[in-house]
Protein backbone atom coordinates (compact mmCIF):
# COMPACT_ATOMS: atom_id res chain seq x y z
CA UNK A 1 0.00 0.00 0.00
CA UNK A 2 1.54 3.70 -1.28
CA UNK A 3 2.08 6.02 1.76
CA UNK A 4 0.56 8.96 2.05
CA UNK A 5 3.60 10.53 0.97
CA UNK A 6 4.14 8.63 -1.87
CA UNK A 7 0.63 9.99 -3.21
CA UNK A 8 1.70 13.47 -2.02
CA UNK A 9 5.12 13.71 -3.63
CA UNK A 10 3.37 12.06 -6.98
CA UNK A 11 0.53 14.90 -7.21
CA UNK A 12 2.99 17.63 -6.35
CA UNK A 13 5.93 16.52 -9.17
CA UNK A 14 2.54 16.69 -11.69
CA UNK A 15 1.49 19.91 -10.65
CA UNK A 16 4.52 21.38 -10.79
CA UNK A 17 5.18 20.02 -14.28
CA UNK A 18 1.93 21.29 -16.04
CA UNK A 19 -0.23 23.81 -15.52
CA UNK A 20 -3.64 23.37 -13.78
CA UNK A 21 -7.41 24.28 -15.57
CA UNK A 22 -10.02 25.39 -14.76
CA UNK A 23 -13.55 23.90 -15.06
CA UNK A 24 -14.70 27.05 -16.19
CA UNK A 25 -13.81 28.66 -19.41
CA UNK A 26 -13.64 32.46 -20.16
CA UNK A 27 -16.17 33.10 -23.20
CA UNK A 28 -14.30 35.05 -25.68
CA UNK A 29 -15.81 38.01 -27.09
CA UNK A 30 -14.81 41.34 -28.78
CA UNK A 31 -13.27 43.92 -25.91
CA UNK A 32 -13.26 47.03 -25.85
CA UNK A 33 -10.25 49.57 -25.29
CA UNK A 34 -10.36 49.80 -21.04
CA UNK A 35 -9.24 53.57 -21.80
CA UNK A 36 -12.51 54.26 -23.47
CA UNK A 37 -15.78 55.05 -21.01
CA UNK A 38 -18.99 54.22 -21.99
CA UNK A 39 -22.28 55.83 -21.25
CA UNK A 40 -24.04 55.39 -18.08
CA UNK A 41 -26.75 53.58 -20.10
CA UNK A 42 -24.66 50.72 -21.99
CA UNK A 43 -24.67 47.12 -21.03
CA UNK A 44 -23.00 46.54 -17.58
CA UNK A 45 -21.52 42.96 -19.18
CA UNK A 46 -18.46 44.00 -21.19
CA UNK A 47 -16.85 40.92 -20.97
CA UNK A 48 -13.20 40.36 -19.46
CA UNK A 49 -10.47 42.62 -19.80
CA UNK A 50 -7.58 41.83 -22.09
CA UNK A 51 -4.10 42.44 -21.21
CA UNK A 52 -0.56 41.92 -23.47
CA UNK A 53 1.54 39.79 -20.85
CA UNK A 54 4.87 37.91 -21.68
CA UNK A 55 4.88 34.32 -21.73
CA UNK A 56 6.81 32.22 -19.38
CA UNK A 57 7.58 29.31 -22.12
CA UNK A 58 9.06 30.79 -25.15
CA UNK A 59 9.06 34.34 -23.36
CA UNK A 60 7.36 36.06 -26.64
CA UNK A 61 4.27 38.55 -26.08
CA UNK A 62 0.69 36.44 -25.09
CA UNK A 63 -2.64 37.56 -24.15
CA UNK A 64 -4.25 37.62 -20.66
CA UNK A 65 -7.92 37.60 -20.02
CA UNK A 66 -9.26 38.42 -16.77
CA UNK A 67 -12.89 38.29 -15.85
CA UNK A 68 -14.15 39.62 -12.69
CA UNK A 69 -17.00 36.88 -11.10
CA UNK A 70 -19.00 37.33 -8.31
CA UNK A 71 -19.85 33.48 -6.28
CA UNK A 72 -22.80 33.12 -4.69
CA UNK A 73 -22.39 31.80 -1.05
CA UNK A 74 -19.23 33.42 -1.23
CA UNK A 75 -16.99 36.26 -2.88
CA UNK A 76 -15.83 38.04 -6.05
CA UNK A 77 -12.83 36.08 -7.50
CA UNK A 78 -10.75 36.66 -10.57
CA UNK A 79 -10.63 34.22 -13.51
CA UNK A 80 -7.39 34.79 -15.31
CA UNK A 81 -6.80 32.84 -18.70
CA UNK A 82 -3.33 33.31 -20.51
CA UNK A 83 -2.18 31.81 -24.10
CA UNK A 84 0.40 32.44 -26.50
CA UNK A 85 -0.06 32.42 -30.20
CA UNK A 86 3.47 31.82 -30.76
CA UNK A 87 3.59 28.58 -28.85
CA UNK A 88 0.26 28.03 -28.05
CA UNK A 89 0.87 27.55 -24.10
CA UNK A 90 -2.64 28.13 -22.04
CA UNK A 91 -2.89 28.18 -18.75
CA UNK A 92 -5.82 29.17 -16.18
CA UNK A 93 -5.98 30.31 -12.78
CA UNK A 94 -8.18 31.72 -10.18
CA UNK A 95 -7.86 34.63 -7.61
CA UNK A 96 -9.24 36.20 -5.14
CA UNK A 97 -10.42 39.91 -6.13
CA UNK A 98 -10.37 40.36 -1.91
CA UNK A 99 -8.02 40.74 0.17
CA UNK A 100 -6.80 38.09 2.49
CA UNK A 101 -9.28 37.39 5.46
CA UNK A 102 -8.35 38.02 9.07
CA UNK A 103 -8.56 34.24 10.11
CA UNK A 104 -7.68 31.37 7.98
CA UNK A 105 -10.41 28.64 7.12
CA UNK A 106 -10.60 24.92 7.08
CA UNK A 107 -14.16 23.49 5.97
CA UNK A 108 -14.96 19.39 6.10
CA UNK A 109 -17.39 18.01 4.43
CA UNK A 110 -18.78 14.19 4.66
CA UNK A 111 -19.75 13.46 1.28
CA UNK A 112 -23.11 10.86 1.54
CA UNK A 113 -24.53 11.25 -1.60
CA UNK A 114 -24.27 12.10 -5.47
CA UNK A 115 -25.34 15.19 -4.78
CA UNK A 116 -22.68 16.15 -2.65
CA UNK A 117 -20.30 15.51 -5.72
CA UNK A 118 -21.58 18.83 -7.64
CA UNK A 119 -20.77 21.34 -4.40
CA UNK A 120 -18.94 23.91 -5.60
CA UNK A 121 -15.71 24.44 -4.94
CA UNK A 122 -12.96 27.49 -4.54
CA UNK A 123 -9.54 26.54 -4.03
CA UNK A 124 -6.99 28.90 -3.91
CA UNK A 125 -2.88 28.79 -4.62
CA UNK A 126 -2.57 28.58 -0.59
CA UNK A 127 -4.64 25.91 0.23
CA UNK A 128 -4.76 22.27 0.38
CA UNK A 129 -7.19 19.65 -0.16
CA UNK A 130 -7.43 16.28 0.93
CA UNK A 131 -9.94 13.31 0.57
CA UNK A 132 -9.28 12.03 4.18
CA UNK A 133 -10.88 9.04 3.84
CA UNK A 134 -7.87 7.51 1.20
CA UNK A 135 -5.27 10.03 2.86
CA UNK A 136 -4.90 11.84 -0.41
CA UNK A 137 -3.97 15.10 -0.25
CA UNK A 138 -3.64 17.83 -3.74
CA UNK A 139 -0.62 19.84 -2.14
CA UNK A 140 -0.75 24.17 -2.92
CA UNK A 141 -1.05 25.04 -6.32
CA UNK A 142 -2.64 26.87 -9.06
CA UNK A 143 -5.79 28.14 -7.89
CA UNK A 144 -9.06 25.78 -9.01
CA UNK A 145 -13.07 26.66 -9.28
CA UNK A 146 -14.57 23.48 -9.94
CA UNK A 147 -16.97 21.22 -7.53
CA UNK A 148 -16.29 18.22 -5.44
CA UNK A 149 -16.47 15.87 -8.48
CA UNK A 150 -13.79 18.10 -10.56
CA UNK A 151 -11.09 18.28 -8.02
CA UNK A 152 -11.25 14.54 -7.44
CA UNK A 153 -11.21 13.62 -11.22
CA UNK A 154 -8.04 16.38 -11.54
CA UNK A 155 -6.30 14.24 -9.13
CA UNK A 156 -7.27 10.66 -10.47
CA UNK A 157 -6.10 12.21 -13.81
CA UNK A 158 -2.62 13.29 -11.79
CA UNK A 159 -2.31 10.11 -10.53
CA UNK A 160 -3.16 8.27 -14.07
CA UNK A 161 -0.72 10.41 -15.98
CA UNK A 162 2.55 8.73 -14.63
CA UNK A 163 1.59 4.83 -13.72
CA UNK A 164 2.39 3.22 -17.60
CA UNK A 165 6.51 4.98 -16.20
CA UNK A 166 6.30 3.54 -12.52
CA UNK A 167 5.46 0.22 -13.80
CA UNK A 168 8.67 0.15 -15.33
CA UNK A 169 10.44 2.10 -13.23
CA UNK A 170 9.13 1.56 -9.88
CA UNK A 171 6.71 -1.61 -9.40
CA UNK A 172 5.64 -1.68 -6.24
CA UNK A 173 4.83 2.53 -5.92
CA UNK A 174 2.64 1.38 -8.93
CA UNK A 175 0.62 -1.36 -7.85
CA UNK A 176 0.09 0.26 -4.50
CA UNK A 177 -1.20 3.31 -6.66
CA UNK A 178 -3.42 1.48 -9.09
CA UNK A 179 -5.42 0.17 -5.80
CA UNK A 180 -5.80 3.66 -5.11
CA UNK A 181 -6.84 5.16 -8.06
CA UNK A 182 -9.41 1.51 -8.42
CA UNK A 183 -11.09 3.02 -4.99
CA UNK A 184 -11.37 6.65 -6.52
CA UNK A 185 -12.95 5.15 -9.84
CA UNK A 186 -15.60 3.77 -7.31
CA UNK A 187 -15.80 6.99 -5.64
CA UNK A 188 -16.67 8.92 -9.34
CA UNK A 189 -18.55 6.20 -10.56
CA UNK A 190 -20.61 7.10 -7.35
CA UNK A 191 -20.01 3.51 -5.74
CA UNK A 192 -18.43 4.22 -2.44
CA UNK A 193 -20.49 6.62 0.05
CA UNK A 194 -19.76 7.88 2.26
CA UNK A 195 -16.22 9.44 2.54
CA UNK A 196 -14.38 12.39 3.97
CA UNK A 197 -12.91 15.21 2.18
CA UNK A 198 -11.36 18.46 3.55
CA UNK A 199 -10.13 22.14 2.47
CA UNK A 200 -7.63 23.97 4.87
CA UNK A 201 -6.44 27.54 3.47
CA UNK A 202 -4.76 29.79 5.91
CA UNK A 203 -5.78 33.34 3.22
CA UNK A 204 -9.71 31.93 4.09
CA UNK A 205 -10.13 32.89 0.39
CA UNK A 206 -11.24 28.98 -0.19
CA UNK A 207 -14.55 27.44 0.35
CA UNK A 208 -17.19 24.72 -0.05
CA UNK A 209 -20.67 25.08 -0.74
CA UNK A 210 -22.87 24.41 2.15
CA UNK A 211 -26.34 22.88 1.95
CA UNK A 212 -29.66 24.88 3.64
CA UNK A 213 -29.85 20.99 5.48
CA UNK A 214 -26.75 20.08 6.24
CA UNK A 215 -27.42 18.24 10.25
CA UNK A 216 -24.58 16.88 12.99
CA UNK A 217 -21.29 17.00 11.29
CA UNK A 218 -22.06 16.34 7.74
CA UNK A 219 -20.26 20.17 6.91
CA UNK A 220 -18.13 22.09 9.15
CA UNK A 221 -16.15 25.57 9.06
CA UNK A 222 -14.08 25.93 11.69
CA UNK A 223 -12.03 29.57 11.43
CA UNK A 224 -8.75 30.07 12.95
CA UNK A 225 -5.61 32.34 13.50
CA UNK A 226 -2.41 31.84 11.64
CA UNK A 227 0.81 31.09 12.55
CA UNK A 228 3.74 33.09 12.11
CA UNK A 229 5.04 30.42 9.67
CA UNK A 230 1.81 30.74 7.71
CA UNK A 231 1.56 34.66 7.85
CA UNK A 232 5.40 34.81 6.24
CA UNK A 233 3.70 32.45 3.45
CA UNK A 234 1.18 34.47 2.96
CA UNK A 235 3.68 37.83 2.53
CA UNK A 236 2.11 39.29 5.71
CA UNK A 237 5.18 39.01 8.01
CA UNK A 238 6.04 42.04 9.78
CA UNK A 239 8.19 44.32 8.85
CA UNK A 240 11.92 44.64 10.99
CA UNK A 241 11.76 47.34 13.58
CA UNK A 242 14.52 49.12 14.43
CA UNK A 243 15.21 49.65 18.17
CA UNK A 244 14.24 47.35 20.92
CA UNK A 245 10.76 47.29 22.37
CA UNK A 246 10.36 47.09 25.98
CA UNK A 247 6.98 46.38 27.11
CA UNK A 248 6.49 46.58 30.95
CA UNK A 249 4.34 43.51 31.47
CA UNK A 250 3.73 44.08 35.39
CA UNK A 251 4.67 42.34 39.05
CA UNK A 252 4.70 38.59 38.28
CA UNK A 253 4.14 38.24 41.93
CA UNK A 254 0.56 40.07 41.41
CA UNK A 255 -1.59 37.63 39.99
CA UNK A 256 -4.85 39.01 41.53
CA UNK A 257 -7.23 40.10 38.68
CA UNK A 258 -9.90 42.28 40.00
CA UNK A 259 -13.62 42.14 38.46
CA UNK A 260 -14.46 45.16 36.20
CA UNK A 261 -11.18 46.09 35.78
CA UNK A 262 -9.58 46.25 32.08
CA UNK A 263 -6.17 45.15 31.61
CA UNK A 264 -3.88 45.93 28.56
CA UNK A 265 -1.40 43.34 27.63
CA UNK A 266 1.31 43.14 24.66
CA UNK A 267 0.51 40.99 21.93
CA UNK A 268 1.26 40.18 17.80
CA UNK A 269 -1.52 41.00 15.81
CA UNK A 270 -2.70 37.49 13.92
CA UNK A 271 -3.48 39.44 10.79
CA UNK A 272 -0.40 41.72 10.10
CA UNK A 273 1.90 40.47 13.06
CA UNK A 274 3.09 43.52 13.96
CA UNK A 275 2.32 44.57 17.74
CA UNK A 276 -1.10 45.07 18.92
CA UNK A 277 -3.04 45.48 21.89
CA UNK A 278 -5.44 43.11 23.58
CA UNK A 279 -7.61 44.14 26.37
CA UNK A 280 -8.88 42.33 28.86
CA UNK A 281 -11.75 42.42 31.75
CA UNK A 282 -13.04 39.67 33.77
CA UNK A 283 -16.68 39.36 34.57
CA UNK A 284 -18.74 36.99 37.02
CA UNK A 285 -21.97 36.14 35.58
CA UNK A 286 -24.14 35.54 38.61
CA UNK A 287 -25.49 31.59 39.14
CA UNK A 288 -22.46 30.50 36.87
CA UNK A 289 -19.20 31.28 36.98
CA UNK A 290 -16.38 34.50 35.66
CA UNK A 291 -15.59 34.61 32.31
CA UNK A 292 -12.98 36.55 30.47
CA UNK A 293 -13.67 39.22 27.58
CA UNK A 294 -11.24 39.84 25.04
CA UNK A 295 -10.77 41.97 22.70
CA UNK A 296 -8.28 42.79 19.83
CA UNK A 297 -7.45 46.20 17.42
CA UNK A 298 -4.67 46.44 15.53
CA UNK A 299 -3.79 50.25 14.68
CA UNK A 300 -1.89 48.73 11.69
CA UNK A 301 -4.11 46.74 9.97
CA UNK A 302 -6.97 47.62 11.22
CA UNK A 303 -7.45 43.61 12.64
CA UNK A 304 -10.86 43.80 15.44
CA UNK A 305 -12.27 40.47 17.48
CA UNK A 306 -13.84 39.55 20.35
CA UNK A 307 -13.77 36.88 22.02
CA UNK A 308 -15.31 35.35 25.32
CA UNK A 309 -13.24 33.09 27.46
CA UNK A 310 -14.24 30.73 30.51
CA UNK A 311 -11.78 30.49 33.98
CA UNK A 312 -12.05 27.24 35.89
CA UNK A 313 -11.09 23.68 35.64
CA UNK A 314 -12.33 21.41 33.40
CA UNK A 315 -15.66 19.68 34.48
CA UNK A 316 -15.93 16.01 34.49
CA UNK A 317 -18.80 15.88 32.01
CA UNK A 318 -20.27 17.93 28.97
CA UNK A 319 -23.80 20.46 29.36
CA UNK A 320 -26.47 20.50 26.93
CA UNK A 321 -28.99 23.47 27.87
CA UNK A 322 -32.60 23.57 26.25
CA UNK A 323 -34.55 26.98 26.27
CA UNK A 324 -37.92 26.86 24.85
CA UNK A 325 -38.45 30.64 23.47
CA UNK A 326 -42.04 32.00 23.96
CA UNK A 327 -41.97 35.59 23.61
CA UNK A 328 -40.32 38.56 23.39
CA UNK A 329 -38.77 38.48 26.81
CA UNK A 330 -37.04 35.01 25.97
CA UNK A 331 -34.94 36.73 23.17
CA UNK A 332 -33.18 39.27 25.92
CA UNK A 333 -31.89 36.52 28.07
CA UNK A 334 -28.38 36.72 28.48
CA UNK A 335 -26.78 34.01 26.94
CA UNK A 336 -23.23 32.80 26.96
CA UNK A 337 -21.75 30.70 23.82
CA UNK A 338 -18.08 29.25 24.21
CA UNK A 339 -16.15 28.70 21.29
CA UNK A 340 -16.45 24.78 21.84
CA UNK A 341 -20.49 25.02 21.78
CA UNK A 342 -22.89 23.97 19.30
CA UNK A 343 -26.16 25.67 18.53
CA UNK A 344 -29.47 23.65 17.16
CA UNK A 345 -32.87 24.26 16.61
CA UNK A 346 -35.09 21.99 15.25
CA UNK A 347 -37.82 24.86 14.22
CA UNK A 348 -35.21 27.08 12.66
CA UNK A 349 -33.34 24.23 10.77
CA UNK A 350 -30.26 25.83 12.46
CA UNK A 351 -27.02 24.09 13.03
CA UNK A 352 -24.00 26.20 14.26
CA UNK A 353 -21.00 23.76 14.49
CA UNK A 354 -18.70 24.38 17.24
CA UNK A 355 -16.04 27.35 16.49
CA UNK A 356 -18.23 28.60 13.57
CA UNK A 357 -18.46 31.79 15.80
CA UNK A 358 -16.12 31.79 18.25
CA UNK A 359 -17.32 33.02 21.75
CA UNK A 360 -20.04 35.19 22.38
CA UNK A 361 -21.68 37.02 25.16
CA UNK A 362 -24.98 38.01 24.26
CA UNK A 363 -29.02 37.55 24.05
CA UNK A 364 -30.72 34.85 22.34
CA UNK A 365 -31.94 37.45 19.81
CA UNK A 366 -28.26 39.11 19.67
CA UNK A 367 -26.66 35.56 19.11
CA UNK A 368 -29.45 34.95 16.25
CA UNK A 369 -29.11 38.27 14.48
CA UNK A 370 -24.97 36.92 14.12
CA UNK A 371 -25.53 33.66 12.55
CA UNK A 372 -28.55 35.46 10.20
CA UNK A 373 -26.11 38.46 9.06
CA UNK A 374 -22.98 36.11 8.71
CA UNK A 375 -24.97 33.89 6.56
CA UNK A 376 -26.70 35.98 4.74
CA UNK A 377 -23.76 38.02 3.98
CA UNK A 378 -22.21 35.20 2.37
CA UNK A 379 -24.92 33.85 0.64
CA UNK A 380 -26.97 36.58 -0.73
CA UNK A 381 -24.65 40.36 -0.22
CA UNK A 382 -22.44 40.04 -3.50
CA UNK A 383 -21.96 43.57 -3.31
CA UNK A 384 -23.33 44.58 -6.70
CA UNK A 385 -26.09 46.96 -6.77
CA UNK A 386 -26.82 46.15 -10.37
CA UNK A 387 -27.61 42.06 -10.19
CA UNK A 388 -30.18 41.30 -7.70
CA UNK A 389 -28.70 39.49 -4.59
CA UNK A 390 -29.20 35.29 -5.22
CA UNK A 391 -29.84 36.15 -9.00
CA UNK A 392 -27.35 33.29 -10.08
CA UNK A 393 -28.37 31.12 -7.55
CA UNK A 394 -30.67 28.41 -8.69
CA UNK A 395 -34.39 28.94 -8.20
CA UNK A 396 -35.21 26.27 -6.03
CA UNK A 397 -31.89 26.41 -4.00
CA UNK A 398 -32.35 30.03 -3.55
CA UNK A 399 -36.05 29.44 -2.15
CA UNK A 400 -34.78 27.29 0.54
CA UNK A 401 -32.97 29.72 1.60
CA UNK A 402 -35.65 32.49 1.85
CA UNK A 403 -37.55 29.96 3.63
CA UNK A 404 -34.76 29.34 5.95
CA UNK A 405 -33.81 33.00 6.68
CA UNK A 406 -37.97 34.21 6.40
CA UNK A 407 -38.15 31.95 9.42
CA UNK A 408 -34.86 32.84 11.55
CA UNK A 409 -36.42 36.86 10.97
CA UNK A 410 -39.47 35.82 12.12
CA UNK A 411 -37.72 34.11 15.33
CA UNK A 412 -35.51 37.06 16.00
CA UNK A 413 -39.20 39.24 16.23
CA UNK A 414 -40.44 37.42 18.24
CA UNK A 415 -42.89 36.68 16.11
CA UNK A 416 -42.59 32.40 16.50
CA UNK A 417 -42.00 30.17 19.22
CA UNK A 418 -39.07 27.37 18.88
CA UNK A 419 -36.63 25.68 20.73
CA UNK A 420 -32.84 26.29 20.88
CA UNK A 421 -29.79 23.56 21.88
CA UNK A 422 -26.43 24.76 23.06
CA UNK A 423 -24.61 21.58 23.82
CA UNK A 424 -21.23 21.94 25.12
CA UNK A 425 -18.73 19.49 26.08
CA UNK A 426 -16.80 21.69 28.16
CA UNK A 427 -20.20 22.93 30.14
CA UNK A 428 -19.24 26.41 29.46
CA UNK A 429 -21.99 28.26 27.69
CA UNK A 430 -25.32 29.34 29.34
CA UNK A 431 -28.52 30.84 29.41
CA UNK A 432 -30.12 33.19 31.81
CA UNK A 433 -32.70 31.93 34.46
CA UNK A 434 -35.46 34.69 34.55
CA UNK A 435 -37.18 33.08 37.26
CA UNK A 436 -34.14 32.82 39.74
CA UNK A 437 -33.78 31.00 42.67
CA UNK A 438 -37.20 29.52 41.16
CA UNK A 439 -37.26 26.60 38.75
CA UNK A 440 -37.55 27.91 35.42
CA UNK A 441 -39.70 25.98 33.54
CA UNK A 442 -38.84 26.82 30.21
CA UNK A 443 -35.04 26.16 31.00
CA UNK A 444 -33.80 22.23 30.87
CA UNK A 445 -30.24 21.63 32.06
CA UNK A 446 -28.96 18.51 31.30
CA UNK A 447 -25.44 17.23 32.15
CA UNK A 448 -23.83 14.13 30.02
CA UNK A 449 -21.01 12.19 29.73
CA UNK A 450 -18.75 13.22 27.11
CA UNK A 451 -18.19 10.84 23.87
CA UNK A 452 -14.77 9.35 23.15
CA UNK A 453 -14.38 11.15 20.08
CA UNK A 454 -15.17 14.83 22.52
CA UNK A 455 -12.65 13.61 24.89
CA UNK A 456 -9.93 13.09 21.89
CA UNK A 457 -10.92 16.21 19.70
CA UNK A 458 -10.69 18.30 22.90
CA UNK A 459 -7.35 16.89 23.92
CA UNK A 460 -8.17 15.61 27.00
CA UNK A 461 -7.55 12.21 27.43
CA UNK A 462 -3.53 13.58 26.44
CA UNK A 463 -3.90 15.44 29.31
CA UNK A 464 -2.23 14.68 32.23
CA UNK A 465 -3.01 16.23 35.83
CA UNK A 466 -1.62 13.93 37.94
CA UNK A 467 2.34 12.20 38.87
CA UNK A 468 3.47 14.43 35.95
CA UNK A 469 6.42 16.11 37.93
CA UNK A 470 7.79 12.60 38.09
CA UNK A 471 7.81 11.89 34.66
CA UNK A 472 9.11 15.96 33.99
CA UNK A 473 12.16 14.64 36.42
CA UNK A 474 12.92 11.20 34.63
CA UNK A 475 12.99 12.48 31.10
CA UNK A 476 15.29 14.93 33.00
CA UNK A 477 18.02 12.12 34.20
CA UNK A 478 17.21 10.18 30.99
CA UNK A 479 18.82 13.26 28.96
C-alpha cells in the first residue's frame, strides 16, 4: 500500500510540471479599449479585460484575459486565462479579487450522496485539499473553481498520468497506486459513500458550498488564526523594527485580577503580526461562573475580534442546555456561547457547528441576528447593486434559503416560538434563568457524559493532571 507521501510527492511533481485548468472557461468576445468610457446607459456585461503579458515558455508577447465573477455563497474572485499564439501555451488560474481574510479557514465536508459531488468548490494557490478518507492530499497550487467531483477527477487524472513509467520504473509505488486510483474510480462512478474530504487555506479565500440541510457534522467551518510560519507564506510578516521594544508587562508576583477592571497586555496582531493590543476584563456572571472578555485592534491593519473566554477547571462531564423561546422576553436573556459550543434548533433548521463563531456574550436574539447576518452576507450580499442578490443562484436552492432566513427573521421578532440547543462538552456556555432562585420551567439543564471522540478532539484524554512532575524529572536524568 503507497504512503501517504508517496501519493503526495506524486501529485505535487505533476502539478509542478503542467499547468492546472479550470472547469470554467472564459467566453471570448470582442473587448473594448479599457481607456474608453462608456455611457451610463450601456450594457454593464463587457466581458473580461484583455491584457498583453509575456509568456513564461518561449518568453514572446501572449494575451491575458481576466474576468471579474462574483460566487454566490461566497466572494468576487478573478478568472485569469493566458495563451500564446506563438507557442500556443494556455494556462488558467483563479484569484481572489479580496483581500486576504483576518482568520484562515478549514471546511470538512462528509460526502453521503451524489449530490454532494456537484458542491462547488474554490480553491486557492494557498490551500490544500485532501480526501481524508484515502489520505490523499492535492498539495498548494494553481488556484481551481470546480466542484467536489472536478477536483477529485483532476487528481485521479494526476495520478493516471505517470503509472504506464512507474510500472517500469518503480513496481511496487505502482501497484500500490493502481489500488488507489481503483477506490477513486468507485468513488466517481458514485459507488463508495460515504467518505471524507477536507479544504484547509490559511488566506480563508477557499470554500465549499454548504447545503440549507446540512445536520450533525455532515459540513463544518471551523475559522482560525495563523501562525507566524503561515503569515510569512502568505507575505504578511512584519516588517523589521529598528530599536528594541520594551513592554512593561507588570509584578509577576501580582496575579490578583480584579472584576471590572480592564487590563492591557502586549501581543502580535494574527493578521499583520506587527504589535497590537489586547484588552482584557473579567466578569462573574451571577449563578455561573467568571468569564474573560477579550478583545483585539490592531492600529496597523486595522485587525478587530472579540472573544469570550471561561476560567475554571475542566468539568468532568459535557452540558447541553434547552430553552424553549415563547416571547419577546425570551430573546433578551443573556446568553453565553463558548467557542467549543454547538447551537441547534429543530424549528429554525439551524445548526452552528462548534467554532463557527467563536465566543459570544450576548441575548438569544443578539446571538441569532450573528448567525442570520454572517450567513446571509455570504450567501446573498455580493456587493453589486446592479444584479439582484441570489440572481445566479438556482431557483429552487435560492427558495430554501428564503424559507430558511424568512423563518430565523421571524424568530428574532419574536414573532414564533421554537426551541434552541447549546450543547457543550466543556459545560461552558449558558442561558439566563429569569425566574431565579425559582425553577424555570422553560429552562432544561442537562449534564452528560462526554463521547470518546469529545474527549480526543478536545485533547483531553492527552492530558495529564496527575504524577506528571515525576515523569518531567525522569525524562530529565534520561537526557
Amino acid at each position: 500500500m503507497a504512503s501517504s507521501e508517496d501519493v503526495d510527492k506524486s501529485l505535487r511533481t505533476q502539478q509542478e510540471s503542467s499547468a492546472q485548468h479550470l472547469a470554467v472557461k472564459i467566453e471570448e468576445r470582442p473587448i473594448e479599449n479599457p481607456g474608453e468610457k462608456e455611457d451610463a446607459e450601456a450594457e454593464d456585461d463587457v466581458g473580461p479585460m484583455q491584457l498583453e503579458s509575456l509568456c513564461m515558455n518561449c518568453h514572446e508577447n501572449g494575451v491575458t484575459k481576466i474576468l471579474l465573477l462574483r460566487i454566490p455563497f461566497f466572494r468576487d474572485v478573478l478568472l485569469e486565462s493566458f495563451e500564446c499564439p506563438h507557442c500556443f501555451f494556455k494556462n488558467n488560474s483563479i484569484k481572489a479579487a479580496g483581500q486576504i481574510q483576518e482568520q484562515g479557514a478549514k471546511y470538512t465536508l462528509e460526502v453521503e450522496s451524489p449530490g454532494d459531488l456537484e458542491r462547488q468548490v474554490i480553491k486557492s494557490d494557498s490551500a490544500i485539499f485532501r480526501l481524508d478518507t484515502l489520505g490523499i492530499e492535492m498539495p498548494k497550487g494553481e488556484g481551481q473553481l470546480t466542484n467536489v467531483e472536478g477536483i477529485l477527477s483532476k487528481i485521479l487524472e494526476q495520478l493516471e498520468s505517470d503509472q504506464p513509467a512507474r510500472k517500469t520504473v518503480n513496481p511496487e509505488l505502482y501497484q500500490s497506486l493502481e489500488t488507489i486510483i481503483q477506490k477513486l474510480k468507485k468513488i466517481l462512478n458514485r459507488e463508495s459513500f460515504p467518505f471524507s474530504i477536507s479544504l484547509d487555506d490559511p488566506s480563508g479565500n477557499s470554500w465549499i458550498a454548504p447545503a440549507p440541510h446540512d445536520e450533525g457534522n455532515k459540513y463544518q467551518r471551523k475559522d482560525y488564526a495563523r501562525t507566524r510560519e503561515q503569515n510569512e507564506e502568505l507575505g504578511l510578516a512584519a516588517e523589521q523594527e529598528s530599536g528594541n521594544m520594551k513592554v512593561a508587562a507588570g509584578d509577576p508576583k501580582d496575579l490578583d485580577i480584579v472584576d471590572g477592571v480592564v487590563y492591557s497586555l502586549p501581543a502580535e496582531c494574527p493578521g499583520c503580526t506587527k504589535q497590537s493590543t489586547v484588552n482584557m476584563q473579567k466578569v462573574d456572571i451571577p449563578h455561573f461562573k467568571e468569564v474573560f472578555i477579550w478583545s483585539t485592534v490592531c492600529d496597523h491593519c486595522g485587525y478587530r475580534t472579540n472573544e469570550v473566554k471561561t476560567g475554571g477547571a475542566v468539568p468532568e462531564k459535557g452540558r447541553r442546555i434547552r430553552l424553549q423561546v415563547e416571547s419577546v422576553e425570551d430573546l433578551s436573556r443573556d446568553i453565553l456561547k463558548s467557542d467549543t459550543c454547538a447551537v441547534s434548533s429543530d424549528e429554525l433548521d439551524l445548526s452552528v457547528q462548534p467554532g463557527t463563531l467563536g465566543g459570544r456574550f450576548t441575548t438569544v436574539e443578539g446571538l441569532l441576528t450573528q448567525v442570520r447576518d454572517q450567513l446571509h452576507g455570504q450567501i446573498f450580499e455580493i456587493g453589486d447593486e446592479d444584479l439582484a442578490p441570489g440572481d445566479s443562484m438556482a431557483t429552487e436552492e435560492k427558495a430554501t434559503w428564503e424559507r430558511f432566513f424568512s423563518k430565523l427573521d421571524a424568530a428574532i421578532k419574536g414573532e414564533m416560538k421554537f426551541k434552541i440547543v447549546l450543547e457543550d462538552p466543556l459545560a461552558n456556555s449558558y442561558v439566563q434563568n429569569l425566574h431565579t432562585p425559582n425553577p424555570d420551567l422553560q429552562l432544561h439543564i442537562e449534564d452528560y457524559t462526554r463521547t470518546d471522540e469529545e474527549e480526543d478532539e478536545l485533547g483531553l484524554k492527552d492530558m495529564k493532571t496527575e504524577g506528571y512532575e515525576q515523569d518531567a524529572t525522569a525524562v530529565g536524568e534520561e537526557s
